[in-house]
Protein backbone atom coordinates (compact mmCIF):
# COMPACT_ATOMS: atom_id res chain seq x y z
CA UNK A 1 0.00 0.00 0.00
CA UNK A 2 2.60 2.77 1.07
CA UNK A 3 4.46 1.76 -2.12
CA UNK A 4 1.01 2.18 -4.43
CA UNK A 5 1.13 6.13 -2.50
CA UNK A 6 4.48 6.56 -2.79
CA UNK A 7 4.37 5.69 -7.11
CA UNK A 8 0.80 7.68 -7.29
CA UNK A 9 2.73 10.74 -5.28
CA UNK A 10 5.61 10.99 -7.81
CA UNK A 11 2.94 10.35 -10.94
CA UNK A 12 1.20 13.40 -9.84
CA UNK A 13 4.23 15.60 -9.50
CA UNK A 14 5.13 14.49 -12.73
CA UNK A 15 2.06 15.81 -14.16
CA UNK A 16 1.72 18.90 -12.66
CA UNK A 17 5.72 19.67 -13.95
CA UNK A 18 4.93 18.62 -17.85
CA UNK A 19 1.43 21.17 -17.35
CA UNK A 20 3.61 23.65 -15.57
CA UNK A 21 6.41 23.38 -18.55
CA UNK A 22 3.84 23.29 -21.33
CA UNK A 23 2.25 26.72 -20.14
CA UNK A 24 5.98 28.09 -19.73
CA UNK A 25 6.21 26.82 -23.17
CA UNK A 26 2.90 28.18 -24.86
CA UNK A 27 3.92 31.75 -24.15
CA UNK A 28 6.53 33.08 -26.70
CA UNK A 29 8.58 35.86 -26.24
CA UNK A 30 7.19 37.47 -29.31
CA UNK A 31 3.87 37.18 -30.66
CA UNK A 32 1.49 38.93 -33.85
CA UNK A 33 -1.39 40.58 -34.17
CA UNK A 34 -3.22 41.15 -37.92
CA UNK A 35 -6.35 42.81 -38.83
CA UNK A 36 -7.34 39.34 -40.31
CA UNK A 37 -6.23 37.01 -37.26
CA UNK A 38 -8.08 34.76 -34.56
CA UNK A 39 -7.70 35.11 -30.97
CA UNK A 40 -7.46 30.85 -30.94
CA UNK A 41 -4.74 30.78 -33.21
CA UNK A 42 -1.22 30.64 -31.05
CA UNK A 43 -0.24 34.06 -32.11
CA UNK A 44 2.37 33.16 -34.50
CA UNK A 45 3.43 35.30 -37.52
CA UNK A 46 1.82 32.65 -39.70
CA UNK A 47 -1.25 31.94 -37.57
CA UNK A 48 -1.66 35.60 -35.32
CA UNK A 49 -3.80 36.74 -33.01
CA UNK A 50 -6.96 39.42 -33.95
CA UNK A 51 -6.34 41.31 -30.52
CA UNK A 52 -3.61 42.93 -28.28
CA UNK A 53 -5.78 41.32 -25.19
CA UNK A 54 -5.61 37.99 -27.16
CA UNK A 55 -2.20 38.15 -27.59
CA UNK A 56 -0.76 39.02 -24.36
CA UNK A 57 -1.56 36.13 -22.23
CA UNK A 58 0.47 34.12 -24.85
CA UNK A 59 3.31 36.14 -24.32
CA UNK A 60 5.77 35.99 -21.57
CA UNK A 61 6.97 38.40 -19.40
CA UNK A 62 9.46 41.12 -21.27
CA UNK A 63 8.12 39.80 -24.73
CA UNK A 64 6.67 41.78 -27.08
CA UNK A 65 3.57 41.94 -29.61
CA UNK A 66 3.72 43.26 -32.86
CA UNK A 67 1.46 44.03 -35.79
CA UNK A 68 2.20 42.34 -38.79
CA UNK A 69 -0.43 44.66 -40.93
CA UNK A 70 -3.28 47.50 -40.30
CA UNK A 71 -6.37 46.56 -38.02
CA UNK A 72 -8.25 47.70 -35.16
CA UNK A 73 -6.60 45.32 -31.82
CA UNK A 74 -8.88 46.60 -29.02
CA UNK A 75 -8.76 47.79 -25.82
CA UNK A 76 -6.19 45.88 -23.79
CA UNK A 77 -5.44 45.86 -19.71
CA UNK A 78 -0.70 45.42 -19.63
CA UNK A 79 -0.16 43.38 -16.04
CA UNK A 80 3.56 42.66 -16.85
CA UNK A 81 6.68 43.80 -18.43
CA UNK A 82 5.44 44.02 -21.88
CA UNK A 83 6.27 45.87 -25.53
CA UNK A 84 3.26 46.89 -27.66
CA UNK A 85 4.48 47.31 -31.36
CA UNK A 86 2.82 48.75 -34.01
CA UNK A 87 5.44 50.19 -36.31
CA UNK A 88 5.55 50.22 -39.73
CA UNK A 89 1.84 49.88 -40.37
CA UNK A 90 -1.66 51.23 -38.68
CA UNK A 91 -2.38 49.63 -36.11
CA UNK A 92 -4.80 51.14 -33.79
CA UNK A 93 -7.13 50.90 -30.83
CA UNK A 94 -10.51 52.48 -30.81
CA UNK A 95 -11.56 52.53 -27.37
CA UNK A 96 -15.61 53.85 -27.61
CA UNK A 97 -17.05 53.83 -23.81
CA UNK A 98 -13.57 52.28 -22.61
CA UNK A 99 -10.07 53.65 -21.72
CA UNK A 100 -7.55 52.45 -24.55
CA UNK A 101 -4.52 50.59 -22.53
CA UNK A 102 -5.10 49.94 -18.41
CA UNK A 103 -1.60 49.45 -16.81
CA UNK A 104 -1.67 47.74 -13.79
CA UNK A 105 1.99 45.68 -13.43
CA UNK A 106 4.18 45.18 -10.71
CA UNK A 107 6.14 47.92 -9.62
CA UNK A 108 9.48 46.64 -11.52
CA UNK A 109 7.43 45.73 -14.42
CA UNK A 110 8.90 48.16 -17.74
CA UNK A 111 6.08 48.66 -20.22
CA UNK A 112 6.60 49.98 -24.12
CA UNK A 113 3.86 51.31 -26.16
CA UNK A 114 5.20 52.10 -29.36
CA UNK A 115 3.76 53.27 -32.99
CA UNK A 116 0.04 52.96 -31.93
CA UNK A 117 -3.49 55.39 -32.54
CA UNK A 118 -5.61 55.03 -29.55
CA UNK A 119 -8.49 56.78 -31.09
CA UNK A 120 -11.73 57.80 -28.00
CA UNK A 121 -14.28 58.26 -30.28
CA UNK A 122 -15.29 61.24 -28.37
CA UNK A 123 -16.59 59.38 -25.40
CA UNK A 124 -13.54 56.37 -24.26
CA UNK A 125 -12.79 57.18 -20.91
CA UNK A 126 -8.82 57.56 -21.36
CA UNK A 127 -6.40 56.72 -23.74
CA UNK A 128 -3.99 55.06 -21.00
CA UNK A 129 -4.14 54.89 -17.55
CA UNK A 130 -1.12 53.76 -15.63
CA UNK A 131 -2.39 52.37 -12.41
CA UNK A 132 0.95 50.98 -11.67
CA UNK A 133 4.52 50.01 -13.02
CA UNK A 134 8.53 50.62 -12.68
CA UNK A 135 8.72 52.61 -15.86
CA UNK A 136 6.46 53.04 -18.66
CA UNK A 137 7.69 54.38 -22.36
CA UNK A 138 4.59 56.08 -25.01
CA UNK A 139 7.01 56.35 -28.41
CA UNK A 140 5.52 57.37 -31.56
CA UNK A 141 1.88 57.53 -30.35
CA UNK A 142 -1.13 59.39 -30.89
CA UNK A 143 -3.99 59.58 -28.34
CA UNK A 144 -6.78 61.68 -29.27
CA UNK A 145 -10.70 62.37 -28.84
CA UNK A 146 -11.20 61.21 -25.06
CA UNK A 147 -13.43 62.48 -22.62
CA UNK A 148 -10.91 62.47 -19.89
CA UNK A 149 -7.25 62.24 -20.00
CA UNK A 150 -5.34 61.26 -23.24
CA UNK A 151 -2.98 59.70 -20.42
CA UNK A 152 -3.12 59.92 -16.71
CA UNK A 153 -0.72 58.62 -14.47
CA UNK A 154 -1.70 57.81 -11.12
CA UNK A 155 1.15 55.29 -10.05
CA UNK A 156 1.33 55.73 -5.61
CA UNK A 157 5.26 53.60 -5.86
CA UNK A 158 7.74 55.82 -7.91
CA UNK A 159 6.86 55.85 -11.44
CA UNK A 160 9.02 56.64 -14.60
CA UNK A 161 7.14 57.91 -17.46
CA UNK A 162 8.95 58.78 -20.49
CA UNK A 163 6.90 60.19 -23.97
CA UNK A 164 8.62 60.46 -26.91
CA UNK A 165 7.61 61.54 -30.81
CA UNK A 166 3.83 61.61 -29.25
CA UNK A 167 0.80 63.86 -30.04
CA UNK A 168 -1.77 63.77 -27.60
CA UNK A 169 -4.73 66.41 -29.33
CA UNK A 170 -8.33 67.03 -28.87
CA UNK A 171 -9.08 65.24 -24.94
CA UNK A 172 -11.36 67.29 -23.19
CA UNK A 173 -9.77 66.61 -20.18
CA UNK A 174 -5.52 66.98 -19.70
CA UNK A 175 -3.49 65.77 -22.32
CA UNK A 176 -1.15 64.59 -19.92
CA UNK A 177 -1.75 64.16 -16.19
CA UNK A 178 0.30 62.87 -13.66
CA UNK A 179 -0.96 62.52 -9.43
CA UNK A 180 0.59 60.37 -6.34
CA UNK A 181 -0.29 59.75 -2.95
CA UNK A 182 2.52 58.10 -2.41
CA UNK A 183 5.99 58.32 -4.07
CA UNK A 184 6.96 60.47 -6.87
CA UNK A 185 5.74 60.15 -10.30
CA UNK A 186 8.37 61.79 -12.39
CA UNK A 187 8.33 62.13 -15.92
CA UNK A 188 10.05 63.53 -19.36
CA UNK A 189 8.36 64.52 -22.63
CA UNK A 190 10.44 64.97 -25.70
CA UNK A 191 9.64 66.47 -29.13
CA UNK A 192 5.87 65.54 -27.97
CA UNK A 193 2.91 67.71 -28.60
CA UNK A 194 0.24 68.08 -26.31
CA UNK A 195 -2.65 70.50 -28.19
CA UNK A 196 -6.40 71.22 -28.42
CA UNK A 197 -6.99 69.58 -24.75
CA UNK A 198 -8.57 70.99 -22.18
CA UNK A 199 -5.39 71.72 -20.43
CA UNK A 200 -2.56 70.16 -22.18
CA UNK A 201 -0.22 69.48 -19.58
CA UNK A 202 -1.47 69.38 -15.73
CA UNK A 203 1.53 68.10 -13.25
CA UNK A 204 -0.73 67.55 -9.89
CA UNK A 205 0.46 66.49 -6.50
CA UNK A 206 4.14 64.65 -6.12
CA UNK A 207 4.69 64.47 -9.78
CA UNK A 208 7.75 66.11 -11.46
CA UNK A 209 7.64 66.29 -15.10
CA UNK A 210 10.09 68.20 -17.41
CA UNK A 211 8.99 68.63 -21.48
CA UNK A 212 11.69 69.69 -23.90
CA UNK A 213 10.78 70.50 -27.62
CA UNK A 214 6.91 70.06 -26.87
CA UNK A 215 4.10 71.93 -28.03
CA UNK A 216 1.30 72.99 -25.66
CA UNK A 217 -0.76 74.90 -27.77
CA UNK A 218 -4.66 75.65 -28.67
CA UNK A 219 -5.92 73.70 -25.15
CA UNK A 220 -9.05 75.20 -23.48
CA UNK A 221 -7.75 76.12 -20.45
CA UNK A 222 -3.80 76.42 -19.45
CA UNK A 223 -0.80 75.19 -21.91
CA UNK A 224 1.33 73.91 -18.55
CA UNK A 225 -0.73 73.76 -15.21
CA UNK A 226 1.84 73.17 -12.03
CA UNK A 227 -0.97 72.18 -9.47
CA UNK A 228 0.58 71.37 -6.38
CA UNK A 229 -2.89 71.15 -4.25
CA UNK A 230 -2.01 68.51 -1.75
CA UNK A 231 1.85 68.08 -2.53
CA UNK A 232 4.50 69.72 -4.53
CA UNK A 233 4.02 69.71 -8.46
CA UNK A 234 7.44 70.89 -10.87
CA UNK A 235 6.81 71.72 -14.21
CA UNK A 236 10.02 71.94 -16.58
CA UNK A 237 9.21 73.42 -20.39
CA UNK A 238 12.46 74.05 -22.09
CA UNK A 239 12.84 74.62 -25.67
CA UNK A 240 9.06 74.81 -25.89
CA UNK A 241 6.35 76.40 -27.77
CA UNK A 242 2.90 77.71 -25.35
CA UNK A 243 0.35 79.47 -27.29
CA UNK A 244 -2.66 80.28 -28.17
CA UNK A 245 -4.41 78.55 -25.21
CA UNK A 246 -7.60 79.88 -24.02
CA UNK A 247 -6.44 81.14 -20.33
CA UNK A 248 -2.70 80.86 -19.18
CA UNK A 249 0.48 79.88 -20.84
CA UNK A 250 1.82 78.28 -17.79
CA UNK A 251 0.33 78.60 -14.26
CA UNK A 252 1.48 77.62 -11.09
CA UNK A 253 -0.55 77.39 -7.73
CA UNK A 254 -0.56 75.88 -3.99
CA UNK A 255 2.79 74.66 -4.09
CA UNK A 256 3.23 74.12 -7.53
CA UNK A 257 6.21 75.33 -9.42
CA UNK A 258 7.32 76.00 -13.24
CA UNK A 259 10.27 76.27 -14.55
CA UNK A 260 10.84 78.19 -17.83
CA UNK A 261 13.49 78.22 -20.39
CA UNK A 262 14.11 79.28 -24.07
CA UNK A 263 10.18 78.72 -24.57
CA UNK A 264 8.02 80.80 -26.93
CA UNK A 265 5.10 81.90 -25.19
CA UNK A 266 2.71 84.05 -26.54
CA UNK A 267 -1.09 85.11 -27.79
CA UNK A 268 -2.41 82.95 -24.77
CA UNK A 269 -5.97 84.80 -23.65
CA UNK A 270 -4.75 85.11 -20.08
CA UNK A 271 -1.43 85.46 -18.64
CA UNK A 272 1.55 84.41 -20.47
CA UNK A 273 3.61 83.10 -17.25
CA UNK A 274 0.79 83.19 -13.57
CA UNK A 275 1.58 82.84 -10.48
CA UNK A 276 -0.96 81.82 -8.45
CA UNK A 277 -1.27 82.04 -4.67
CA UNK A 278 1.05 79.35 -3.08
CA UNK A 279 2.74 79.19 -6.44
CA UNK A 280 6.34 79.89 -8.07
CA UNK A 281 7.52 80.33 -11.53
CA UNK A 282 11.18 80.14 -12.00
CA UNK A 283 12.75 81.20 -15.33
CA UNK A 284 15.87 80.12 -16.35
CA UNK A 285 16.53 82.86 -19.16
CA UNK A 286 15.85 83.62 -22.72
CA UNK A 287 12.12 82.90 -23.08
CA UNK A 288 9.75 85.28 -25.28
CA UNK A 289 6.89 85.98 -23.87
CA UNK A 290 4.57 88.77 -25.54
CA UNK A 291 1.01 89.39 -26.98
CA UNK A 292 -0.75 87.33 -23.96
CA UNK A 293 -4.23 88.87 -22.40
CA UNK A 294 -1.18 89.91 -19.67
CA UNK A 295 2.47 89.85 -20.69
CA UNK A 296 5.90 89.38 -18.91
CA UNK A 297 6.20 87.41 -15.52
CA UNK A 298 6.27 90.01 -12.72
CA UNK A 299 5.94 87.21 -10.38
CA UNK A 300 8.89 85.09 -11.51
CA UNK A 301 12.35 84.47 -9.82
CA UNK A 302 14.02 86.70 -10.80
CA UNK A 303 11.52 89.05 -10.77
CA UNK A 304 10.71 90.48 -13.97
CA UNK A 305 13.44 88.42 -16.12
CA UNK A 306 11.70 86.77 -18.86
């Protein structure tokens, strides 16, 4: 009898390794999508998947999807280290009554996004909203028609974000936003654009974000907002362009703070640099500001230097 347990013991370890090993196996460190696939196929290039949220639970951890022609892939929620790939062809979300891409990894978990439309339809809820993760890179994106944020950030452990080549246009709520409770959110936008939003780039409570060679332009309300209600907010804009927004080039308020240098800002309906109460705007030299509803930056450190 004890021998009978002892052979049925090792006969079910042995099964449970060959299952273990053939799910280890069944997710490949790349996979496809195609406008023309099947969410049953295994997500091969010659048999791929129809959706990014078919593809990714056959794709391990650090692997990557990738579109091997134009389609429509669907809204998709990222829970591990995971590359998103859509260049070299359209590939798109349309995210109607939905937010685009939900991030919630762990907190060393890197996520890519890269070469993708994540169209709202003028009512998706956001275009991407990172819930959690170690770093998270948007390259070569555009987000556009939500009713919210094209992307928020709300990450409570220490987030990274970093936006490159990215136009996020024509959300009514912030292009970008970025808010902790926690630890620091701190993020950098390069040769991004961030226009026709209702404020295009709103840095809230523990977040730190710096933008160099960005557009905030045409956005309802302010071009940069520096909210610090709650906890400190730093806005950087160097090498930037603010205009034509329809109340303040940049603002800063209850311990907020914006930094300034070498940006164009001009022809905003309100004030071309504001500091509100609790707020500080620091310029670093050589920015143009003229033709706002109020010019100059009376308020700045130095005072008066523009």
């Amino acid at each position: 009898m004890n021998k009978f347990r002892f052979t049925m013991k090792i006969l079910v370890i042995a099964i449970f390794t060959f299952a273990f090993a053939s799910i280890a196996h069944g997710q490949a460190s790349r996979t496809w999508v195609s406008g023309v696939g099947d969410d049953a196929n295994p997500c091969s290039r010659t048999a791929p998947c129809k959706t990014w949220a078919g593809a990714i639970s056959k794709t391990a951890a650090c692997g990557e999807i990738d579109a091997l022609d134009p389609g429509g892939f669907g809204a998709v929620t990222i829970t591990k280290s995971i590359t998103l790939d859509g260049s070299g062809t359209f590939a798109s979300i349309l995210a109607s009554l939905t937010t685009g891409i939900i991030i919630n990894a762990a907190g060393t978990d890197v996520v890519t996004i890269r070469g993708l439309s994540i169209n709202g339809f003028c009512n998706g809820i956001r275009g991407i909203n990172i819930l959690q993760a170690k770093t998270v890179n948007i390259e070569d994106c555009v987000i556009f028609r939500f009713a919210n944020e094209g992307v928020l950030a709300q990450d409570n452990d220490g987030l990274q974000l970093n936006v490159r080549n990215s136009v996020l246009r024509d959300n009514a709520g912030d292009g970008l936003g970025a808010v902790s409770t926690a630890g620091i959110t701190k993020a950098s936008l390069v040769n991004s654009s961030f226009t026709g939003n209702g404020t295009g780039l709103r840095a809230k409570r523990n977040s730190r974000i710096s933008a160099d060679r960005c557009n905030f332009s045409g956005n309802a309300g302010d071009g940069i907002f520096a909210d610090g209600t709650g906890g400190v907010a730093v806005a950087n804009a160097t090498n930037c362009l603010i205009a034509n927004n329809g109340t303040n080039g940049i603002e800063a308020n209850a311990n907020g703070i914006g930094r300034i240098q070498n940006c164009d800002i001009y022809t905003n309906l309100g004030t071309g640099a504001l500091v509100g109460a609790g707020g500080e705007i620091d310029t670093w030299g050589n920015n143009r500001i003229f033709s706002n509803g109020t010019d100059n930056c009376p308020s700045c450190t130095p005072k008066g230097v523009s």
